[in-house]
C-alpha atoms as a PDB file:
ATOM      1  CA  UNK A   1      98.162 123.191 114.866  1.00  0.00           C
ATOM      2  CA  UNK A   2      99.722 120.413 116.620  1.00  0.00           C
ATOM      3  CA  UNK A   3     102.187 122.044 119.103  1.00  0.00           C
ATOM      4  CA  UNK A   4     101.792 119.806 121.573  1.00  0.00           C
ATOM      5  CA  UNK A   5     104.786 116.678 120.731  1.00  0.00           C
ATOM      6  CA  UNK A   6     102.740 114.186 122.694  1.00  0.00           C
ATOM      7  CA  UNK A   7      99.594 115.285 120.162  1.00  0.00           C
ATOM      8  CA  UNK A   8     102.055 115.231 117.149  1.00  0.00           C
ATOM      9  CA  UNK A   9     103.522 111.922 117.966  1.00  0.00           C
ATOM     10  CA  UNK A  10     100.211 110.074 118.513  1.00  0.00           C
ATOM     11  CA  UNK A  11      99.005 111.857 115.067  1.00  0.00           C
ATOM     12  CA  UNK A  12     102.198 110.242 113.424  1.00  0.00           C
ATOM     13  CA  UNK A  13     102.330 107.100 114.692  1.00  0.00           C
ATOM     14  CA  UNK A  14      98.471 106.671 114.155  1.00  0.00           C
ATOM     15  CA  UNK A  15      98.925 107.653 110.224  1.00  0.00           C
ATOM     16  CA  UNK A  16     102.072 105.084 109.856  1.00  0.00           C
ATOM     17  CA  UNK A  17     100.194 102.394 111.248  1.00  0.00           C
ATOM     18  CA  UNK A  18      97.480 102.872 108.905  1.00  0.00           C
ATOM     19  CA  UNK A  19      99.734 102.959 106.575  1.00  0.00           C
ATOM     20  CA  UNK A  20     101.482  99.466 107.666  1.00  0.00           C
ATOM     21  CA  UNK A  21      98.027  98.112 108.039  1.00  0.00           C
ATOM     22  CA  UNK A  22      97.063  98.745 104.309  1.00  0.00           C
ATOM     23  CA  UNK A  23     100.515  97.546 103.016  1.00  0.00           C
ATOM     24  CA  UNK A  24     100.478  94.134 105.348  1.00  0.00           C
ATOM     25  CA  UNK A  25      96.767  93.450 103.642  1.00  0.00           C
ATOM     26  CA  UNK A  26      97.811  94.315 100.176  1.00  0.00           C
ATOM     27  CA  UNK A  27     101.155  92.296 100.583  1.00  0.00           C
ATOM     28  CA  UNK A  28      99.394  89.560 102.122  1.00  0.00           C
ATOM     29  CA  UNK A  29      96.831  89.603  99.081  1.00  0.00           C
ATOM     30  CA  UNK A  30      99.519  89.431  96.718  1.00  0.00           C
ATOM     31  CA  UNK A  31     101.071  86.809  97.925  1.00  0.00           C
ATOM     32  CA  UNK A  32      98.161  84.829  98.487  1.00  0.00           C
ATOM     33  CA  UNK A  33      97.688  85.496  94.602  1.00  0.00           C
ATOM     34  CA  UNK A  34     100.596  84.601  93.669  1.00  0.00           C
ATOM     35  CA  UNK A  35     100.755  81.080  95.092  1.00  0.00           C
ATOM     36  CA  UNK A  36      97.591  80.200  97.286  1.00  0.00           C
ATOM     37  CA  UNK A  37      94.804  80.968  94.571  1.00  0.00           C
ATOM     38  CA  UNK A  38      95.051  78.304  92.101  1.00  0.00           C
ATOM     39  CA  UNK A  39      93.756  75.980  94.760  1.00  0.00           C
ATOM     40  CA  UNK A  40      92.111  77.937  97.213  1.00  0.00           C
ATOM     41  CA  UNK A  41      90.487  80.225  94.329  1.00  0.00           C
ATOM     42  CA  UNK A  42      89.965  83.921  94.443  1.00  0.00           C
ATOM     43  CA  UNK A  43      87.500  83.989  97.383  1.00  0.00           C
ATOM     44  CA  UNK A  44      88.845  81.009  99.645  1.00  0.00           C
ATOM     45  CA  UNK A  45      85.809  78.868  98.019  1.00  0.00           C
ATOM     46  CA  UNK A  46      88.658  76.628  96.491  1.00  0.00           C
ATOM     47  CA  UNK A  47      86.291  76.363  93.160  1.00  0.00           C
ATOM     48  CA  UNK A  48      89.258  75.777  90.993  1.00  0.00           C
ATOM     49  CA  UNK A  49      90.249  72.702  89.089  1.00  0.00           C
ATOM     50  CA  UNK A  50      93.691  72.262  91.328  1.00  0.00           C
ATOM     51  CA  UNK A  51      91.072  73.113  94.052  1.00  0.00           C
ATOM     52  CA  UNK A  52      88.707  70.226  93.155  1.00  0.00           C
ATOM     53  CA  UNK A  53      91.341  67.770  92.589  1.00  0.00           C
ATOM     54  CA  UNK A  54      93.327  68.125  95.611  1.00  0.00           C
ATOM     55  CA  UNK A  55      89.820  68.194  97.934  1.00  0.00           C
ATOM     56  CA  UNK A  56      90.882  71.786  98.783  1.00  0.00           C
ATOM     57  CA  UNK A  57      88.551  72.959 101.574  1.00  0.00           C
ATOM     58  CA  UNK A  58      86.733  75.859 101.238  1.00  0.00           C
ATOM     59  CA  UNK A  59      87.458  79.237 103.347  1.00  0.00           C
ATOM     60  CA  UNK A  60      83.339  78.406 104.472  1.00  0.00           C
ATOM     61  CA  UNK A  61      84.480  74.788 105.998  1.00  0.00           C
ATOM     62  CA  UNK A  62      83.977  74.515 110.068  1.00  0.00           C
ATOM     63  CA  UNK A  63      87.373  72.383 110.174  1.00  0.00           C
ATOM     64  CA  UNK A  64      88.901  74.969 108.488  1.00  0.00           C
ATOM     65  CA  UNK A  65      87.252  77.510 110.529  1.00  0.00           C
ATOM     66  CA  UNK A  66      88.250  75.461 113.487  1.00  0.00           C
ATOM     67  CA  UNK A  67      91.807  75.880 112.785  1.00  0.00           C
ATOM     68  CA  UNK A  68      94.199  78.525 114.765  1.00  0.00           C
ATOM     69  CA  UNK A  69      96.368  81.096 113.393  1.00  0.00           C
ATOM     70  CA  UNK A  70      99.217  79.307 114.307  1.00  0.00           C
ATOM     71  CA  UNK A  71      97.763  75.844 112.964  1.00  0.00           C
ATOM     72  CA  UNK A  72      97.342  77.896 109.275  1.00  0.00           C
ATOM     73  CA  UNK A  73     100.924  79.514 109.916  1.00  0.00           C
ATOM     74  CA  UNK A  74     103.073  76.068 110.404  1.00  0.00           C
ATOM     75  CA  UNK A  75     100.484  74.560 107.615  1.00  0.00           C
ATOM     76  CA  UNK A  76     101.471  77.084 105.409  1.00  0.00           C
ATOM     77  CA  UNK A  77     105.230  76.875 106.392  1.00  0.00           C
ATOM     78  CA  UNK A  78     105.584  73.333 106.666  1.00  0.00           C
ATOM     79  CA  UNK A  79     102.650  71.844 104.505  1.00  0.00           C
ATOM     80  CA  UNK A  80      99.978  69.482 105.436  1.00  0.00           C
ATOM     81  CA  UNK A  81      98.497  66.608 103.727  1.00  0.00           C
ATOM     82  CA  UNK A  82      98.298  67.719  99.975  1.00  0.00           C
ATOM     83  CA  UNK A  83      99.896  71.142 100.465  1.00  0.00           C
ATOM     84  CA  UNK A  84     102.694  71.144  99.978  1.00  0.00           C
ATOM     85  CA  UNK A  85     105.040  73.928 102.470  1.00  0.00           C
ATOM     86  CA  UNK A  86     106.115  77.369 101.186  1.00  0.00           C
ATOM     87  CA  UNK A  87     109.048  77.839 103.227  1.00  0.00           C
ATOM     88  CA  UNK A  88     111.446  77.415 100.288  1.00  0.00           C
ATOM     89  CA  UNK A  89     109.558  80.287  98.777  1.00  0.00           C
ATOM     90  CA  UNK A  90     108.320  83.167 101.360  1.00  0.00           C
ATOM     91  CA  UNK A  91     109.502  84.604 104.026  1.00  0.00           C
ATOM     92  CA  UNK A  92     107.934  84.229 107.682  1.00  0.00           C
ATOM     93  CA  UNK A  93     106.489  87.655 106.945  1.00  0.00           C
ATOM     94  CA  UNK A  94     105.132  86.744 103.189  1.00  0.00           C
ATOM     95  CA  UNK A  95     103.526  83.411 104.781  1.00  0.00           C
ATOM     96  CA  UNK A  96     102.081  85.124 107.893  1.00  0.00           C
ATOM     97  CA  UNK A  97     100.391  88.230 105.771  1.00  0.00           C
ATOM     98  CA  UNK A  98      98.793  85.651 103.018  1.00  0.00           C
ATOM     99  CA  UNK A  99      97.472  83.339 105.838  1.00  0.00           C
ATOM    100  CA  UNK A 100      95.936  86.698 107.281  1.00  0.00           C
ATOM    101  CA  UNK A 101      94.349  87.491 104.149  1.00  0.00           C
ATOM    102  CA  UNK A 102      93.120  84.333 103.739  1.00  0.00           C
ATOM    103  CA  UNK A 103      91.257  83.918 106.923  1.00  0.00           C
ATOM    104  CA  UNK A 104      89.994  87.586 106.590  1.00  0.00           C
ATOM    105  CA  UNK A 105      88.122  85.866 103.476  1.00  0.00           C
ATOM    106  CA  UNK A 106      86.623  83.779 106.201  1.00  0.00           C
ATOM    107  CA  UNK A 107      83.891  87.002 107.645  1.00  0.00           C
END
């Protein structure tokens, strides 16, 4: 069916980056989980007591929405105001897939 190798290897490689896709976004929601959701709640609406009490803003905030990729990476990594940094606990890769999955909360 697919005798052609440039047909098979576009057929491949489309199927293992779906595959990577999928994994990234369920990593990423893991992690986020794991350490992000006890302030920043279960749909980025940080509506959790930690959330409340540390003036966690809300996935629907414009400064949040305001803020780059790269601003959420290094405040992820490195902390900011009263968030504390994860870089003690994740990897580059854990921090860049939870940041992803939060601002896909953002649509």
């Amino acid at each position: 069916m697919l005798k052609d190798p440039v047909v098979r290897f576009i057929a491949i490689a489309t199927v293992a980056l779906g595959c990577m896709s999928s994994y990234g976004q369920e990593s990423g929601e893991k992690t986020y989980q794991a350490h992000c959701q006890s302030c920043h709640g279960a749909t980025g609406m940080a509506d959790t007591g930690p959330g409340r009490v540390t003036k966690t803003l809300p996935v629907t905030s414009p400064e949040l929405k305001s803020r780059t990729l790269s601003e959420m990476l290094i405040y992820t990594r490195d902390g900011k105001d009263r968030m504390r940094g994860f870089k003690e606990k994740l990897t580059e890769a854990e921090i860049k897939a939870s940041v992803i999955y939060f601002r896909s909360l953002m649509q």
